[in-house]
N, C-alpha and C. Protein backbone atom coordinates (compact mmCIF):
# COMPACT_ATOMS: atom_id res chain seq x y z
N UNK A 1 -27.12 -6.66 4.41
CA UNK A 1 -28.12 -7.65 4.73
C UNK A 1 -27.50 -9.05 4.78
N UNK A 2 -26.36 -9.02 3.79
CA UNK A 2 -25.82 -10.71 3.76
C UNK A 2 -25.34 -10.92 5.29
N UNK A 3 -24.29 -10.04 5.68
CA UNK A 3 -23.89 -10.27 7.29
C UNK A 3 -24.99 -11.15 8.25
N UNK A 4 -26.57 -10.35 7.90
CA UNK A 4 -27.39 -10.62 9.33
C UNK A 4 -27.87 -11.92 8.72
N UNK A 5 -28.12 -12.06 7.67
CA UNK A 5 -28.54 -13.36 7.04
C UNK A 5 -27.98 -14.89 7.43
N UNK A 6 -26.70 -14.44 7.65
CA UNK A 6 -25.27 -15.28 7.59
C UNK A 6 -25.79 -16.16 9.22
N UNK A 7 -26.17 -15.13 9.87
CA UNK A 7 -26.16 -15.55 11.36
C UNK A 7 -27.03 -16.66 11.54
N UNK A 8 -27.02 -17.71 12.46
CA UNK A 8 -27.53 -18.96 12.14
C UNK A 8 -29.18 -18.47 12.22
N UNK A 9 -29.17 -17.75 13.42
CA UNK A 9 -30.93 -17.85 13.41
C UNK A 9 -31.60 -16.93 12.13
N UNK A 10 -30.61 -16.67 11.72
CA UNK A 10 -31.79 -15.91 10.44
C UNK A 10 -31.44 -17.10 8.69
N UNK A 11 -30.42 -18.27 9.15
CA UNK A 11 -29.87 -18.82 7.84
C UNK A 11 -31.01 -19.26 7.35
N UNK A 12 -32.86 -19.63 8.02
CA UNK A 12 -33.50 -20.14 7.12
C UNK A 12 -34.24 -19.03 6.12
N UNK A 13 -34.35 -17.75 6.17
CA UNK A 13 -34.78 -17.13 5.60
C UNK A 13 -33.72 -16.46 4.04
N UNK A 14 -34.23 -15.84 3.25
CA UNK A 14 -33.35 -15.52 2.60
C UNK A 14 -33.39 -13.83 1.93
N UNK A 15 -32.71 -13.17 1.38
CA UNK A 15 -33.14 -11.58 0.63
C UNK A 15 -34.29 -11.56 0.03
N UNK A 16 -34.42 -12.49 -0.69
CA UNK A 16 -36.22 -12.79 -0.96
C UNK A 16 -37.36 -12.29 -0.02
N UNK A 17 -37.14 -12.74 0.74
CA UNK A 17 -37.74 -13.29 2.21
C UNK A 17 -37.90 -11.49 2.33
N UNK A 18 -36.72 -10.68 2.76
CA UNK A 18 -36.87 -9.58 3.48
C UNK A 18 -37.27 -8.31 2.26
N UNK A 19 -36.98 -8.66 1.28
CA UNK A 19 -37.36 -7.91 -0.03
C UNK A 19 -38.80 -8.00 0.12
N UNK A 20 -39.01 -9.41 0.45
CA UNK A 20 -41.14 -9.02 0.34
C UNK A 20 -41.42 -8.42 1.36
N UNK A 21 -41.17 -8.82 2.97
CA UNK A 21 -41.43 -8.25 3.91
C UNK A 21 -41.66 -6.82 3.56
N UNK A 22 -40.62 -6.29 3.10
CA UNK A 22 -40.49 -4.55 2.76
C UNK A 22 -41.33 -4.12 1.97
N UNK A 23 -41.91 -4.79 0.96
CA UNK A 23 -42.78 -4.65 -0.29
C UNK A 23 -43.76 -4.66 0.77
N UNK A 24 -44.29 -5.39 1.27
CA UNK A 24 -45.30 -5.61 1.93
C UNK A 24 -45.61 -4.89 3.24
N UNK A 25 -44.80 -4.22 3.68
CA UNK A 25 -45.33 -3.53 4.79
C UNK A 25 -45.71 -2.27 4.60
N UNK A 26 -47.13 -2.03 5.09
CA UNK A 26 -48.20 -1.27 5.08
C UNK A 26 -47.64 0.33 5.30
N UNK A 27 -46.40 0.17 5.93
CA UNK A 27 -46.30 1.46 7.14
C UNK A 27 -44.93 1.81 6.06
N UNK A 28 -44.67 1.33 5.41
CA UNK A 28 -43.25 1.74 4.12
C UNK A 28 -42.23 1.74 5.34
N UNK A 29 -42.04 1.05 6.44
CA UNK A 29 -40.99 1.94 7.32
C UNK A 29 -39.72 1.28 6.92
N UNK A 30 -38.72 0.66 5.79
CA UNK A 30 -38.15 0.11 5.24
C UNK A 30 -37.69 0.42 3.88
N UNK A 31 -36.81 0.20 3.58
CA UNK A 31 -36.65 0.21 2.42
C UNK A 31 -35.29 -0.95 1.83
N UNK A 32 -34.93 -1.04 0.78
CA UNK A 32 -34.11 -2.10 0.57
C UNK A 32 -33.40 -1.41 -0.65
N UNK A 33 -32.19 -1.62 -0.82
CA UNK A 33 -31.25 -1.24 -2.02
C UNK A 33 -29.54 -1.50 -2.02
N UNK A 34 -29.59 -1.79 -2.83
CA UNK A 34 -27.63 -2.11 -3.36
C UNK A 34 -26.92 -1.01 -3.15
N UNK A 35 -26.20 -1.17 -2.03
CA UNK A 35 -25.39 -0.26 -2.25
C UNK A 35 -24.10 0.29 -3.65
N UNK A 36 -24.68 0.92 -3.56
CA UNK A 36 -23.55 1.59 -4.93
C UNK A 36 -22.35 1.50 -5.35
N UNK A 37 -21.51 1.41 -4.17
CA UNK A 37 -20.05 1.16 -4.13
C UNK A 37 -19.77 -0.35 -4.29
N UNK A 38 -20.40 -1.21 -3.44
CA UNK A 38 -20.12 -2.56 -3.00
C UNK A 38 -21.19 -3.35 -3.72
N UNK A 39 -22.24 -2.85 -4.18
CA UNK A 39 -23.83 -3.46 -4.85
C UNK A 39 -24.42 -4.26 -3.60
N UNK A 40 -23.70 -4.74 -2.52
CA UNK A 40 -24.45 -5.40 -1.22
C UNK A 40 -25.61 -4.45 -0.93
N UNK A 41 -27.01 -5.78 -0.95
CA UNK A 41 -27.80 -5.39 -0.53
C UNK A 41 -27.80 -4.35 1.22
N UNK A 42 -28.57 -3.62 0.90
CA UNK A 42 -29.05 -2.96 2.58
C UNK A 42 -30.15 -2.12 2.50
N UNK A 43 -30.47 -2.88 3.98
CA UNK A 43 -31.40 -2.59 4.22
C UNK A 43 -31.36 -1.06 5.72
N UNK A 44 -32.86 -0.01 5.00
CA UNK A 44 -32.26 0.99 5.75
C UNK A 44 -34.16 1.67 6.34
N UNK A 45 -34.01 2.32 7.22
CA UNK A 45 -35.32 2.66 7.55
C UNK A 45 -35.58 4.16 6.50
N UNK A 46 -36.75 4.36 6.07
CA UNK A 46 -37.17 5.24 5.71
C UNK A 46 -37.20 6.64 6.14
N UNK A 47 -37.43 6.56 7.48
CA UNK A 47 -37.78 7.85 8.24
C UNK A 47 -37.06 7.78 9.99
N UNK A 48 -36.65 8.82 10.22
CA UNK A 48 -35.44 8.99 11.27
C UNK A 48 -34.29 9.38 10.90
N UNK A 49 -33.18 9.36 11.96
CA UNK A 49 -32.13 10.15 12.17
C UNK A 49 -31.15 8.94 11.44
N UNK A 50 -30.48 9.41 10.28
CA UNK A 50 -28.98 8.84 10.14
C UNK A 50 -27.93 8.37 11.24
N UNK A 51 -27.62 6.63 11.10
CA UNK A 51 -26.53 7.03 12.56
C UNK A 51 -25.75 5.85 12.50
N UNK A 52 -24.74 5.61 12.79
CA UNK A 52 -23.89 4.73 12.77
C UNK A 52 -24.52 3.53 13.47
N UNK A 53 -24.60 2.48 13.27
CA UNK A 53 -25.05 1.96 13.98
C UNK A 53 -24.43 0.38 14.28
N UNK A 54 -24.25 -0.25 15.78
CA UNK A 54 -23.49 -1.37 15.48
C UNK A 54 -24.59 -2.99 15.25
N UNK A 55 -23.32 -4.20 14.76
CA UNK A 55 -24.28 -5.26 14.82
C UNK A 55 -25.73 -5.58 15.49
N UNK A 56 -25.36 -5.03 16.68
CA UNK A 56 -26.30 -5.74 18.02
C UNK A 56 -27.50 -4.53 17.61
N UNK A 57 -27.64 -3.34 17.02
CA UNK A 57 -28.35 -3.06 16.69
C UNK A 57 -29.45 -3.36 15.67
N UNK A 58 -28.57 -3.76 14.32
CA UNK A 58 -29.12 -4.57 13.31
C UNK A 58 -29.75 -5.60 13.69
N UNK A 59 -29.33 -6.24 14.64
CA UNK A 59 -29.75 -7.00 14.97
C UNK A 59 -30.97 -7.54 15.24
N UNK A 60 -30.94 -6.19 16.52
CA UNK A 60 -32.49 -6.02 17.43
C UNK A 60 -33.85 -5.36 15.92
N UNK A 61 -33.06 -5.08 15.05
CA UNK A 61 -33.96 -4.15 14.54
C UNK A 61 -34.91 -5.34 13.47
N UNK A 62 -33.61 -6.43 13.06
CA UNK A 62 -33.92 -7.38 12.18
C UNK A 62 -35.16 -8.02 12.57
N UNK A 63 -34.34 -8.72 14.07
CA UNK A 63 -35.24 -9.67 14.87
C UNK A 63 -37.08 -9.26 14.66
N UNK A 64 -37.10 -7.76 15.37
CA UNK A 64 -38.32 -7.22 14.97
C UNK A 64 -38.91 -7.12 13.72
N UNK A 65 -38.01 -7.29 12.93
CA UNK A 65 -38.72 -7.04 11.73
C UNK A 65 -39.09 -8.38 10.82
N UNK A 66 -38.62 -9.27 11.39
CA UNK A 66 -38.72 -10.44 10.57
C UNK A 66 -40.00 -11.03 11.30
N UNK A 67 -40.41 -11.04 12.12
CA UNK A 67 -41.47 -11.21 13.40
C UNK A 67 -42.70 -11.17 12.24
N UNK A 68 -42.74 -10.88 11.01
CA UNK A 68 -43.89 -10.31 10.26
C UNK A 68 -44.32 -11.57 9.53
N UNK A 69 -42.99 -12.05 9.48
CA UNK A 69 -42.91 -13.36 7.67
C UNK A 69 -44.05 -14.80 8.64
């Protein structure tokens, strides 16, 4: 999550910010947790297919999802 954060158009928001979003959405389609190895937050969808996925994806997925705050 720090990566997409980093990027200018998302620098005014913060993990706060996307931690509630997730708390708060109705549809659970989110979830949020430290990774284990690294403790960096990430953020991951609930339901669907596992998949590698690149920046420009995170991206598109963020953009949409921040659309809420």
């Amino acid at each position: 999550m720090d990566e997409i954060l980093q990027l200018q158009q998302f620098q005014r928001y913060s993990s706060a910010d996307v931690e509630r979003v997730v708390a708060n959405n109705d549809k659970q389609r989110f979830a949020v947790r430290k990774d284990p190895e690294t403790t960096r937050l990430q953020i991951r969808a609930n339901q669907g297919h596992t998949l590698e996925v690149s920046k420009l994806l995170i991206l598109l997925v963020f953009l949409i999802f921040m659309q809420v705050l």
